[in-house]
N, C-alpha and C. Protein backbone atom coordinates (compact mmCIF):
# COMPACT_ATOMS: atom_id res chain seq x y z
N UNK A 1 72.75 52.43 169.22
CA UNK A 1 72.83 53.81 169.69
C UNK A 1 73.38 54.69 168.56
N UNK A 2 72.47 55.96 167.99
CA UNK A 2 73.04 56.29 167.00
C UNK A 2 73.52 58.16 167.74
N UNK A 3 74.45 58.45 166.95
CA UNK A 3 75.89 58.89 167.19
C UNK A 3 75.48 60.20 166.15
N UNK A 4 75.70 61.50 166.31
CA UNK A 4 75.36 62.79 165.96
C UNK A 4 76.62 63.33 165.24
N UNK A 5 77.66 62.59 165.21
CA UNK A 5 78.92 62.71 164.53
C UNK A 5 79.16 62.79 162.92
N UNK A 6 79.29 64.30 162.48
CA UNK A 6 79.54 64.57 161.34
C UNK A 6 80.96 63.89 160.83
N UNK A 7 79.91 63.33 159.44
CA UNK A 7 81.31 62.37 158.57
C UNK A 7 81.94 64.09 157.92
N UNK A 8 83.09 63.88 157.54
CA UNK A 8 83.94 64.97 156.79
C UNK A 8 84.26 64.38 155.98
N UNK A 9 84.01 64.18 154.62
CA UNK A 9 84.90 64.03 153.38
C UNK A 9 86.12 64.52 153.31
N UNK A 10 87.40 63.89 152.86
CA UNK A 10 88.06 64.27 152.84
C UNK A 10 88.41 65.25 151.61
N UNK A 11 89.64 66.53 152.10
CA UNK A 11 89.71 67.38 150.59
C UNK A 11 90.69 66.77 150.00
N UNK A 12 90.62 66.67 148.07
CA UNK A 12 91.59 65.85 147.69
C UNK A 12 92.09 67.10 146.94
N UNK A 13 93.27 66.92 146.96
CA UNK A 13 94.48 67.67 146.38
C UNK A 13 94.96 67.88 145.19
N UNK A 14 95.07 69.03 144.95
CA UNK A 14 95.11 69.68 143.71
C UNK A 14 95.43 68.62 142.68
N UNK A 15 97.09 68.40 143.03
CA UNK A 15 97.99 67.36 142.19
C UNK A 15 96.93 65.90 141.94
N UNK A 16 96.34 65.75 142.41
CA UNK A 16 95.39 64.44 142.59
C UNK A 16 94.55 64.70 141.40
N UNK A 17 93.41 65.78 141.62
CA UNK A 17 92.24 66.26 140.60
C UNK A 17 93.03 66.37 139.15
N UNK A 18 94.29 67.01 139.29
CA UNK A 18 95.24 67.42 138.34
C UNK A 18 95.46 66.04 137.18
N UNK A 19 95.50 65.12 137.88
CA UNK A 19 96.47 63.85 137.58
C UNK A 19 94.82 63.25 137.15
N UNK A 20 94.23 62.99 137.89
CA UNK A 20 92.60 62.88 137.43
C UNK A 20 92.31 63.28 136.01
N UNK A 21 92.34 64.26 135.84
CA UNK A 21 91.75 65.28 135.30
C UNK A 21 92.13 64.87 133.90
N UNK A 22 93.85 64.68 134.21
CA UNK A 22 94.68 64.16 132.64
C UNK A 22 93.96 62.81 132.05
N UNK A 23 93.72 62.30 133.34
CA UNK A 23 92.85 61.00 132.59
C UNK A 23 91.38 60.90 132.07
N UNK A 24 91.14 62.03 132.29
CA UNK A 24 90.10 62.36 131.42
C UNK A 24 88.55 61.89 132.63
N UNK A 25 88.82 62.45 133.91
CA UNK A 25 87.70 62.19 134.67
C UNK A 25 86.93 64.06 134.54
N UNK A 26 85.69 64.04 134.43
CA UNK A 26 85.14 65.19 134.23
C UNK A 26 84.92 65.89 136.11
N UNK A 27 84.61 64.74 136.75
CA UNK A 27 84.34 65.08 138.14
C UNK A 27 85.77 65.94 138.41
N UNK A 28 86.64 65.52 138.55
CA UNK A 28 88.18 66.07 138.68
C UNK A 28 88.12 67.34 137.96
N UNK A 29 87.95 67.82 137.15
CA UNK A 29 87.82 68.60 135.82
C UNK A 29 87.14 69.70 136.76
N UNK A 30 85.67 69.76 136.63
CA UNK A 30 84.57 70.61 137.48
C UNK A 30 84.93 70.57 138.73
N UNK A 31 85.72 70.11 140.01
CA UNK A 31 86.29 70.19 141.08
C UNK A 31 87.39 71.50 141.03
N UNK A 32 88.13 70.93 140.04
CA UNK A 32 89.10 71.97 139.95
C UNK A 32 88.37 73.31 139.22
N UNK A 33 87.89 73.54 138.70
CA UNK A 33 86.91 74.58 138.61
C UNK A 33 86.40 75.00 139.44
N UNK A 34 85.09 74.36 140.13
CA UNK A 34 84.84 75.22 141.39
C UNK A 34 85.47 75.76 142.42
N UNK A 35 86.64 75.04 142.77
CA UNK A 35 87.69 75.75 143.68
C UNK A 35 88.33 76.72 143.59
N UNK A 36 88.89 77.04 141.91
CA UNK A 36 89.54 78.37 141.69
C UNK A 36 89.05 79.56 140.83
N UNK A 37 87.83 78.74 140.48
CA UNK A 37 86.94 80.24 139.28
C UNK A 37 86.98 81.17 139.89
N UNK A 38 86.57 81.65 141.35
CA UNK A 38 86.64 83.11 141.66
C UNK A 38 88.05 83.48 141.86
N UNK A 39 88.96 83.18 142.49
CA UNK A 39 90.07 83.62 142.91
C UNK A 39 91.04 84.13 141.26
N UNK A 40 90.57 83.24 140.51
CA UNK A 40 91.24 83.29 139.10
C UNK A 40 90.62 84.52 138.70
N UNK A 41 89.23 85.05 138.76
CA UNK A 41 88.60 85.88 138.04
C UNK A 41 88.92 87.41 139.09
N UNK A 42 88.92 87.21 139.99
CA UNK A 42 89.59 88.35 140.91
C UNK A 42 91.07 88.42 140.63
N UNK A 43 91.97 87.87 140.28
CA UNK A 43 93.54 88.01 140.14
C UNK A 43 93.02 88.90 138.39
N UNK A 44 92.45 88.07 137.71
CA UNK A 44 92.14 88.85 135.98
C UNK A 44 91.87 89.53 136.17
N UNK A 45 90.65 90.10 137.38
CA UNK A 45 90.06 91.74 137.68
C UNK A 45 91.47 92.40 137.80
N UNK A 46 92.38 92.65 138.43
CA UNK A 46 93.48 93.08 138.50
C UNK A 46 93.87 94.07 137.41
N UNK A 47 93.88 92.94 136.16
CA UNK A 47 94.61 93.55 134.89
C UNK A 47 93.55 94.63 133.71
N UNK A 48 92.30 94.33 134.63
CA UNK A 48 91.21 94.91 133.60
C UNK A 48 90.14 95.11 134.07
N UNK A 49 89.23 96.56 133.88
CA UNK A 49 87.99 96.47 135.14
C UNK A 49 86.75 95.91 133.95
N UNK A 50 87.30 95.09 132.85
CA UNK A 50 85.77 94.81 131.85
C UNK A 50 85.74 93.47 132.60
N UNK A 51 84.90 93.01 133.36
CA UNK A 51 84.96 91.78 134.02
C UNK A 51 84.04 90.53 133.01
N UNK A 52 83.32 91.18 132.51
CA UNK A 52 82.99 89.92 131.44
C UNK A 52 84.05 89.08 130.64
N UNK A 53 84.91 89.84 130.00
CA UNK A 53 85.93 89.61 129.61
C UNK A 53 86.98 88.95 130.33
N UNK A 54 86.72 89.11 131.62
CA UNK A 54 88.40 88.41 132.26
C UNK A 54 87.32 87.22 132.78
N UNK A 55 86.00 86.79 132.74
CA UNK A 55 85.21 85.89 133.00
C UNK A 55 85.46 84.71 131.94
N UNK A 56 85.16 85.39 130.62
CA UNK A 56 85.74 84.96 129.28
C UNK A 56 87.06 84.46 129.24
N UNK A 57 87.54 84.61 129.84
CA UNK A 57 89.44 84.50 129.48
C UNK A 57 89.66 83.38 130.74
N UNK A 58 88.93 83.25 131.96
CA UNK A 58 88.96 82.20 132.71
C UNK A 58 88.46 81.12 132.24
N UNK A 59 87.53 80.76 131.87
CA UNK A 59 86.92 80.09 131.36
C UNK A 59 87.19 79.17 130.17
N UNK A 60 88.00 80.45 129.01
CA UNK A 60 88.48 79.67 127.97
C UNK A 60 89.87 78.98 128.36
N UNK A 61 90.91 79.37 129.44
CA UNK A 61 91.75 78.64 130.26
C UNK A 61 91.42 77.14 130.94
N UNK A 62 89.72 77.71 131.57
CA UNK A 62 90.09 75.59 131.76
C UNK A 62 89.07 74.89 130.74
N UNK A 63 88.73 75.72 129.64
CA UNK A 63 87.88 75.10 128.42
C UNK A 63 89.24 74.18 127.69
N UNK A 64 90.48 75.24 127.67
CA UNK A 64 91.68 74.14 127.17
C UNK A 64 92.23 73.16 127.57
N UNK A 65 92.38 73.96 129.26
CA UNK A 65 92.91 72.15 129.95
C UNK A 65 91.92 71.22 129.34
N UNK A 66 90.47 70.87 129.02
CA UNK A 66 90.13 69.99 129.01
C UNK A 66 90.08 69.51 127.78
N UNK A 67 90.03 70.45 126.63
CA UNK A 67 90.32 69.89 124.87
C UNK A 67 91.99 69.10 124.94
N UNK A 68 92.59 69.54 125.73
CA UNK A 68 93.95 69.27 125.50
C UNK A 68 94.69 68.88 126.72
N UNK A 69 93.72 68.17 127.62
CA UNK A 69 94.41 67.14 128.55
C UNK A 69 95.43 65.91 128.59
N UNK A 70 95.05 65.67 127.45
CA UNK A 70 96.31 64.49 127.13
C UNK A 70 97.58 65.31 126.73
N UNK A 71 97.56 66.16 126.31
CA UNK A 71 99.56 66.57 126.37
C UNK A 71 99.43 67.82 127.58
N UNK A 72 98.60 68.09 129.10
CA UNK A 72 98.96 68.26 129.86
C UNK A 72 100.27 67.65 130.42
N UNK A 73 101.31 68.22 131.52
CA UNK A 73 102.81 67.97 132.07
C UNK A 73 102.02 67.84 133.36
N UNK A 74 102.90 67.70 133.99
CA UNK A 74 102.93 67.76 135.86
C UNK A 74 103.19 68.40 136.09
N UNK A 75 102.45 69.00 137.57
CA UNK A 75 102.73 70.15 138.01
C UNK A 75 102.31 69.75 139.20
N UNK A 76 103.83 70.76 140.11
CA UNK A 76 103.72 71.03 141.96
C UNK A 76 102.84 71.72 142.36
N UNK A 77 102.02 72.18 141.37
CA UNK A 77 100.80 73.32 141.71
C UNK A 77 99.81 73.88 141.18
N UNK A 78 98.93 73.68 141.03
CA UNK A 78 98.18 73.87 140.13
C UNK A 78 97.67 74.96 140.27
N UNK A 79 97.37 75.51 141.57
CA UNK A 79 97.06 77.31 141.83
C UNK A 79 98.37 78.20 140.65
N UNK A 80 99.45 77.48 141.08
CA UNK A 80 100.37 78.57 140.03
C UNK A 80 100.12 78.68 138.82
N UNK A 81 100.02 77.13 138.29
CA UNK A 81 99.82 77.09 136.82
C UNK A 81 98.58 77.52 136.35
N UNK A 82 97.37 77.69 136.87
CA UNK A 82 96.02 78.28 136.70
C UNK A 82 96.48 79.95 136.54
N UNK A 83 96.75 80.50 137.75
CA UNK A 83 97.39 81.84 137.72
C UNK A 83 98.10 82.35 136.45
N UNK A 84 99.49 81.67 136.17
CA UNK A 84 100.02 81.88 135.01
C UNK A 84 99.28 82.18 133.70
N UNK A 85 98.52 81.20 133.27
CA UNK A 85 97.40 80.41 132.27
C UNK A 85 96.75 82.20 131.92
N UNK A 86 96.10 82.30 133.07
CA UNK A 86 95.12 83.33 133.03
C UNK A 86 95.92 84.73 132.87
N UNK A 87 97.22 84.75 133.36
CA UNK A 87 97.97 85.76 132.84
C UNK A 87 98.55 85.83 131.52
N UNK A 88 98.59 85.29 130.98
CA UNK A 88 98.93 84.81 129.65
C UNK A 88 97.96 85.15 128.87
N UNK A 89 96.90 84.41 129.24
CA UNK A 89 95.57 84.64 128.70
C UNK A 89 95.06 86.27 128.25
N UNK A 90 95.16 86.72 129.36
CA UNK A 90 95.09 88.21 129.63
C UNK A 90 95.84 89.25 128.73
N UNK A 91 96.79 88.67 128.80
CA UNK A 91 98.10 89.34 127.95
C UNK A 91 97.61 89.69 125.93
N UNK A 92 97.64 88.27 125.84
CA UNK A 92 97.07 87.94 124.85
C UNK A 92 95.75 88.78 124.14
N UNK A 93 94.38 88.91 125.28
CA UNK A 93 93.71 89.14 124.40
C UNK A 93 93.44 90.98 124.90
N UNK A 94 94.78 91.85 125.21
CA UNK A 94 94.76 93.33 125.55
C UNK A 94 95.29 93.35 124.48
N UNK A 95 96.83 92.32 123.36
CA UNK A 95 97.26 92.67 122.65
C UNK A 95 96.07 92.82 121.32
N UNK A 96 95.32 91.24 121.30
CA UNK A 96 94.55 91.46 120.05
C UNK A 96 93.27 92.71 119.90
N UNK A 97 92.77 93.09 121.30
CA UNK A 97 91.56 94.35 121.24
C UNK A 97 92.61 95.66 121.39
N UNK A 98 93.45 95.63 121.72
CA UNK A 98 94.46 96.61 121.66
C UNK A 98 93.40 97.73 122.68
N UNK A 99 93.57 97.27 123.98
CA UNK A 99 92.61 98.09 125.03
C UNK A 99 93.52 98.77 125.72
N UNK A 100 94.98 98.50 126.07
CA UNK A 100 95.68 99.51 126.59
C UNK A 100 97.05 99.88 125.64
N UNK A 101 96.30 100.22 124.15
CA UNK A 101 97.13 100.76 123.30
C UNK A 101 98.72 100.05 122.59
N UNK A 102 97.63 98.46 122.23
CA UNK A 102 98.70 97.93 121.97
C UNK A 102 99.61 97.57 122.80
N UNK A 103 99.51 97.50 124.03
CA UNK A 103 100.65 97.10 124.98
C UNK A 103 100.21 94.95 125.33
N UNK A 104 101.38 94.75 125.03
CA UNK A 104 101.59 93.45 124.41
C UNK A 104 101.82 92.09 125.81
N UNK A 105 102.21 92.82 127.03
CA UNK A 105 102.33 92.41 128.32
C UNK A 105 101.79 92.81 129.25
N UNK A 106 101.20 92.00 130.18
CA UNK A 106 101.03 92.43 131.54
C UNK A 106 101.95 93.38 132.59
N UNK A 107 103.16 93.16 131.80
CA UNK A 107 104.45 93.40 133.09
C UNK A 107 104.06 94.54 132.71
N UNK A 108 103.83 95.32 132.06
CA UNK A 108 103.36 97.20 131.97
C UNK A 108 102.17 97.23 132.29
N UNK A 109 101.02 96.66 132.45
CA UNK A 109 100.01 97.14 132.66
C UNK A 109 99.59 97.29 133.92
N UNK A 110 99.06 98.26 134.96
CA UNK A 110 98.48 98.47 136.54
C UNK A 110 98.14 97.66 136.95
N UNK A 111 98.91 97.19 137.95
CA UNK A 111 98.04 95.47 138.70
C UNK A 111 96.98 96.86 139.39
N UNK A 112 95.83 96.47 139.43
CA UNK A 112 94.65 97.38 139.86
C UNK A 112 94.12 96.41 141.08
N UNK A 113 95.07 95.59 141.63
CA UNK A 113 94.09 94.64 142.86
C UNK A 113 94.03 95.56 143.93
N UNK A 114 93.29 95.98 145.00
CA UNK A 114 92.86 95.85 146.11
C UNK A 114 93.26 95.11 147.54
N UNK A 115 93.89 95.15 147.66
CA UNK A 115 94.17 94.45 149.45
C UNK A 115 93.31 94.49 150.03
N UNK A 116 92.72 93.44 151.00
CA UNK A 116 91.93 93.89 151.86
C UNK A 116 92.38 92.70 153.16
N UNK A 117 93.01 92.89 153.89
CA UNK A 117 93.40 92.13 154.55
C UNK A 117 93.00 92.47 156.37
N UNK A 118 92.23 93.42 155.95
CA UNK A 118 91.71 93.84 157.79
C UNK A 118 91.12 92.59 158.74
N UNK A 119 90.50 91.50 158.00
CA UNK A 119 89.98 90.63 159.03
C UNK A 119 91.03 89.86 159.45
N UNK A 120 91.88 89.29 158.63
CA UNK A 120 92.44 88.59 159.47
C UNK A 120 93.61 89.59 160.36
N UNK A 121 93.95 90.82 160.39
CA UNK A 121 94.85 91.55 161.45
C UNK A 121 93.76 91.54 162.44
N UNK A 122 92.66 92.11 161.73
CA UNK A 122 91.86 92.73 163.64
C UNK A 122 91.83 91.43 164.51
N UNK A 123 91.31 90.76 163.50
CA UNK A 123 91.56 89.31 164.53
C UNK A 123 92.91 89.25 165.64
N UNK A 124 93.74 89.70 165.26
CA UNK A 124 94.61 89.60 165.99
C UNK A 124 95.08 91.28 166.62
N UNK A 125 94.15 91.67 167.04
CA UNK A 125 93.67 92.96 167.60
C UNK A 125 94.47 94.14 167.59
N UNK A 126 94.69 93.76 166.41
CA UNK A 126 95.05 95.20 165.65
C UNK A 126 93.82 96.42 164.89
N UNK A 127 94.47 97.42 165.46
CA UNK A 127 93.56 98.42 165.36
C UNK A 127 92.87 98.80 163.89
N UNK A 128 91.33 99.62 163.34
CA UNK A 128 91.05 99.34 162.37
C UNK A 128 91.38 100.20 161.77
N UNK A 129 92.13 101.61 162.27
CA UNK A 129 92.88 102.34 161.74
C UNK A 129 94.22 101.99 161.42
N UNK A 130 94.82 101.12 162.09
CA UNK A 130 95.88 100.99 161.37
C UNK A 130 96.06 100.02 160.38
N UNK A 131 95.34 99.09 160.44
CA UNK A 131 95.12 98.45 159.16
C UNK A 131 94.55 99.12 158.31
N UNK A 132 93.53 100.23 158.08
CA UNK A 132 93.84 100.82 157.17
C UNK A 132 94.69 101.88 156.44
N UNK A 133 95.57 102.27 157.23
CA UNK A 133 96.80 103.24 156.89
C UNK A 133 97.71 102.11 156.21
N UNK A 134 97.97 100.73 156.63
CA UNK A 134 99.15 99.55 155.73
C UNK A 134 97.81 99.75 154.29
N UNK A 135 96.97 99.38 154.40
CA UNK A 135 95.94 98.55 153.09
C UNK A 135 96.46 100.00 152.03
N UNK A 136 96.01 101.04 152.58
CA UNK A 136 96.33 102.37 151.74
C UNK A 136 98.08 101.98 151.11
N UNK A 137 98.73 102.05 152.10
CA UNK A 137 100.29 101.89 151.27
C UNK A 137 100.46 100.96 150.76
N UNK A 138 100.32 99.49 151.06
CA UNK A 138 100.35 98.67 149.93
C UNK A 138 99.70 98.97 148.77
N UNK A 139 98.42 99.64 148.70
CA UNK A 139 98.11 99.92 147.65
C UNK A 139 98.53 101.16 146.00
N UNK A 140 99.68 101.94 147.16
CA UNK A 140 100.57 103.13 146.80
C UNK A 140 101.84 102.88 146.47
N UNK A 141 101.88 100.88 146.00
CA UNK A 141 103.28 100.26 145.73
C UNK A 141 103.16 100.10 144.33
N UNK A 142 104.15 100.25 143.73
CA UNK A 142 104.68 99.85 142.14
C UNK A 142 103.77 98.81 142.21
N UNK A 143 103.56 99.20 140.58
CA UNK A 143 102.03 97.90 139.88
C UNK A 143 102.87 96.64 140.57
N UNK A 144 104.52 96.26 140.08
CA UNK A 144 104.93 95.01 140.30
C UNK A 144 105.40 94.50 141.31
N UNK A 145 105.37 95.37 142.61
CA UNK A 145 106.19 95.02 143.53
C UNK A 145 104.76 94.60 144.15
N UNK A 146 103.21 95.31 144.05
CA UNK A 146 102.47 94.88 144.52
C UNK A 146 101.46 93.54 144.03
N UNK A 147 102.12 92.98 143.14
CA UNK A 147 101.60 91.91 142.09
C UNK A 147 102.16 90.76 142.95
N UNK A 148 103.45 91.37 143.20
CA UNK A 148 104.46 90.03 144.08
C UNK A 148 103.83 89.58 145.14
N UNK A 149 103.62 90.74 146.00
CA UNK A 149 103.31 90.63 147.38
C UNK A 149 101.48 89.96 147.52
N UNK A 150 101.05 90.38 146.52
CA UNK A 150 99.55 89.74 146.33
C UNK A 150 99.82 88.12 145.90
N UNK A 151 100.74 87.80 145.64
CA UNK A 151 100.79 86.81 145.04
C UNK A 151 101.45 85.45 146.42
N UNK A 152 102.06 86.01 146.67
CA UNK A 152 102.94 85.79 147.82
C UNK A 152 102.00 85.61 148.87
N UNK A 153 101.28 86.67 149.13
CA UNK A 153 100.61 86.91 150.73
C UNK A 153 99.19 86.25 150.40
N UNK A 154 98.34 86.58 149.51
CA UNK A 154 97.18 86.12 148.77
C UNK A 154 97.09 84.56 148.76
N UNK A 155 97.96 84.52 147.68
CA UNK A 155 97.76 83.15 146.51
C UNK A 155 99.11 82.10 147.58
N UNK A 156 99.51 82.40 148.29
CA UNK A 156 100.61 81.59 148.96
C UNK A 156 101.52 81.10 148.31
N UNK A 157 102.22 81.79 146.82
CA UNK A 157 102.98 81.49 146.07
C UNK A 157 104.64 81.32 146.57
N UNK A 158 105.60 80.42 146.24
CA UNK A 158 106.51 80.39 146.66
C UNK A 158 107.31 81.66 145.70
N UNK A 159 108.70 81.78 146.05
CA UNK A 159 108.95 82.93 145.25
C UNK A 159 109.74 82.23 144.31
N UNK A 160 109.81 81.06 144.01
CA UNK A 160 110.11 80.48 142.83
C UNK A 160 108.94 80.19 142.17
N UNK A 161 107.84 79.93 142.59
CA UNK A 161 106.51 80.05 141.52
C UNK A 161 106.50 81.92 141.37
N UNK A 162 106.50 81.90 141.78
CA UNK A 162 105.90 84.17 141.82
C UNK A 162 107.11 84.32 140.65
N UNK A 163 108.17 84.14 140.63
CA UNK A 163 109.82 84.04 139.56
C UNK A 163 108.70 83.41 138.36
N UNK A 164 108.33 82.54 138.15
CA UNK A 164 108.29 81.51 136.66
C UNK A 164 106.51 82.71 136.53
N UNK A 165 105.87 82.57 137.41
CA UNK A 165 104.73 83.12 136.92
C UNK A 165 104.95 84.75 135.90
N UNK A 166 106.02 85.25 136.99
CA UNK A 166 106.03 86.86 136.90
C UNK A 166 107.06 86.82 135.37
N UNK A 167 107.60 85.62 135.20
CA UNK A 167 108.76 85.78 133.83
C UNK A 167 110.04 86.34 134.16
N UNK A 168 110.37 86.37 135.74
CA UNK A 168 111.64 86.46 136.16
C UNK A 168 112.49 85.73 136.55
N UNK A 169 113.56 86.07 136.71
CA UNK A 169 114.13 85.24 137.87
C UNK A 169 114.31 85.56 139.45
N UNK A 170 114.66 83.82 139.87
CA UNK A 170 114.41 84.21 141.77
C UNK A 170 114.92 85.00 142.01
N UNK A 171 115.90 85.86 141.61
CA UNK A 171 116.34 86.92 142.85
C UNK A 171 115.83 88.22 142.39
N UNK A 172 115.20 88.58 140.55
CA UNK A 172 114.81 89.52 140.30
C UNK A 172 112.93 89.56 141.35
N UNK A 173 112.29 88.29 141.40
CA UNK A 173 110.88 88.17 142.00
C UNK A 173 111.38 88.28 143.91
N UNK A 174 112.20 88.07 144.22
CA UNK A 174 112.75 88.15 145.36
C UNK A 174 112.95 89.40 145.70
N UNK A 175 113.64 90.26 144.93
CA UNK A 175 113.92 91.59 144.95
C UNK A 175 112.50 92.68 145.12
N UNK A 176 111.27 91.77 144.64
CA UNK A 176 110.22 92.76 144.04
C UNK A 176 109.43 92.76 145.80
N UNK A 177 109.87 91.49 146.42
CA UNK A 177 109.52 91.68 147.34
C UNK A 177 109.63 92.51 148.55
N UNK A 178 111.10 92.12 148.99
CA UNK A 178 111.91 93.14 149.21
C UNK A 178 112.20 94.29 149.58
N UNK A 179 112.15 94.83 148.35
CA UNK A 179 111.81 96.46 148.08
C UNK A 179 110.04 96.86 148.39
N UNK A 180 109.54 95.55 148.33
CA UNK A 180 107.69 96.50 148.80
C UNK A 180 107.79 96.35 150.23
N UNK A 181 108.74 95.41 150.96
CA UNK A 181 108.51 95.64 152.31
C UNK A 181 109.18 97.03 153.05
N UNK A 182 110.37 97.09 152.33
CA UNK A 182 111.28 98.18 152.38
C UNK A 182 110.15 99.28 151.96
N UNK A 183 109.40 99.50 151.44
CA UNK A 183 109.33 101.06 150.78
C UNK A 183 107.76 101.08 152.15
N UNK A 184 106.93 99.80 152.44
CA UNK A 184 106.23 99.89 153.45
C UNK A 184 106.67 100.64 155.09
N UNK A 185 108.17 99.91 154.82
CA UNK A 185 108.48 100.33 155.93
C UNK A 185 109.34 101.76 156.61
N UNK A 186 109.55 102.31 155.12
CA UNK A 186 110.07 103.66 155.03
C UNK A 186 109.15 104.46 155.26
N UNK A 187 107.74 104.34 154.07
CA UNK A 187 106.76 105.23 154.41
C UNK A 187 105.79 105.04 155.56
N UNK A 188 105.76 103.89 156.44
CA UNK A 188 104.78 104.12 157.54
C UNK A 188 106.08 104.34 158.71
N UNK A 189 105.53 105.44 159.34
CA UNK A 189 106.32 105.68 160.62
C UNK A 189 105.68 105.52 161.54
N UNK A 190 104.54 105.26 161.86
CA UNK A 190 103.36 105.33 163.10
C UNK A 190 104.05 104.18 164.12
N UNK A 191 103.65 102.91 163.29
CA UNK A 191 103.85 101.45 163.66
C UNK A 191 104.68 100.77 162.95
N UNK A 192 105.61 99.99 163.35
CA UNK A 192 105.61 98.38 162.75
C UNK A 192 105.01 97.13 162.98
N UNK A 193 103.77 97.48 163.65
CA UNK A 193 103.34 96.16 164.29
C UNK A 193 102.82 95.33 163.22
N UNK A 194 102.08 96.12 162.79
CA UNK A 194 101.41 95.09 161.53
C UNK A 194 102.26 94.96 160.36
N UNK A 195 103.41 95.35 159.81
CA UNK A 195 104.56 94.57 158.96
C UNK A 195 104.83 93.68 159.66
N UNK A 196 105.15 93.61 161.00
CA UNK A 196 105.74 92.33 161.50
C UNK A 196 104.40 91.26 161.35
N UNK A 197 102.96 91.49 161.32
CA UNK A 197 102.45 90.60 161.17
C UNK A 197 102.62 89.92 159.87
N UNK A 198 102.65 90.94 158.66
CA UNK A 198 102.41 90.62 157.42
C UNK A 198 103.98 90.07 157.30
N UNK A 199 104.82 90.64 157.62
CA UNK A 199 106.32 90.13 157.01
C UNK A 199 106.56 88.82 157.02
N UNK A 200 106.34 88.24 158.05
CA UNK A 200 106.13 86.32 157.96
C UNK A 200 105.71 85.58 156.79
N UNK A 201 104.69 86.57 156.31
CA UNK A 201 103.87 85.57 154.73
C UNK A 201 103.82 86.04 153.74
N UNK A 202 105.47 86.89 153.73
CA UNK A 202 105.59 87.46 152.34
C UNK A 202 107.51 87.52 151.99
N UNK A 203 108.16 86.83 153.16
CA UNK A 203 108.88 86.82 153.14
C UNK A 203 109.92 85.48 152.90
């Protein structure tokens, strides 16, 4: 009697492909690639709207993990350390084209991301006006306080990864948070319903 029951592969885990990867398996390698090329290339959109270029700059990030897998370290995360990589990356090549005037870091330059977080509130039947009155003010937050909170709410970063990524420390990346929920919650007077949704996964 045959049985209509979908097999599920199981998903293997970052740290796994990671640890793979050091040993020089290519499958592991291109896994971890397909899983984070877009999310990596949307966080680089952020810092720069030439998207070829932040395509370029992803790319040459896991072109190195793989020239230089054998003195790869361990890591609790490999979403962070990809993130970082590509910020770095970024950093690097605004200083050498000198596209925002010689400015040598990210930490000055406009996080330019976008929120868009309406599906998963309406889902939880919140109105589509008021999700868009929060999307507008998060978007009306300091480049860095809204880098945090993207990072945090987005990327599910702990705020000791969001600290080592951002080049702070925990209570300065803690603080960045903080203050964006605080300044959310000063400037919207309508509601708090939807901070209280969002405050859970950024806090």
């Amino acid at each position: 009697m045959h049985t209509n029951q979908k097999i599920t592969k199981p998903i293997v885990e970052d740290t796994q492909l990671w640890t793979d990867l050091k040993a020089g398996d290519e499958k592991a390698f291109s896994m971890l690639f397909e899983r984070h090329y877009e999310q990596l290339v949307r966080y680089g959109n952020s810092f720069s709207n030439d998207s070829d270029k932040i395509q370029d700059c992803v790319q040459d990030v896991f072109a190195d993990i793989w020239l230089y897998k054998n003195n790869l370290g361990e890591t609790t995360n490999v979403k962070a350390y990809l993130l970082s990589s590509v910020r770095k990356r970024i950093s690097r090549l605004q200083e050498r084209d000198r596209i925002f005037n010689k400015i040598t870091s990210t930490d000055v330059v406009n996080f330019l991301f976008y929120f868009s977080i309406e599906h998963q509130l309406i889902n939880d039947e919140i109105t589509a006006d008021k999700v868009y009155q929060l999307n507008k003010l998060i978007n009306l937050l300091p480049s860095r306080q809204k880098e945090a909170l993207y990072l945090r709410y987005n990327q599910g970063l702990s705020v000791e990864q969001i600290a080592e990524l951002m080049d702070v420390n925990y209570q300065s990346a803690n603080n960045l948070l903080h203050r964006a929920v605080l300044n959310l919650r000063k400037d919207w007077n309508v509601s708090l319903s939807l901070l209280l949704v969002l405050s859970p996964a950024i806090l």
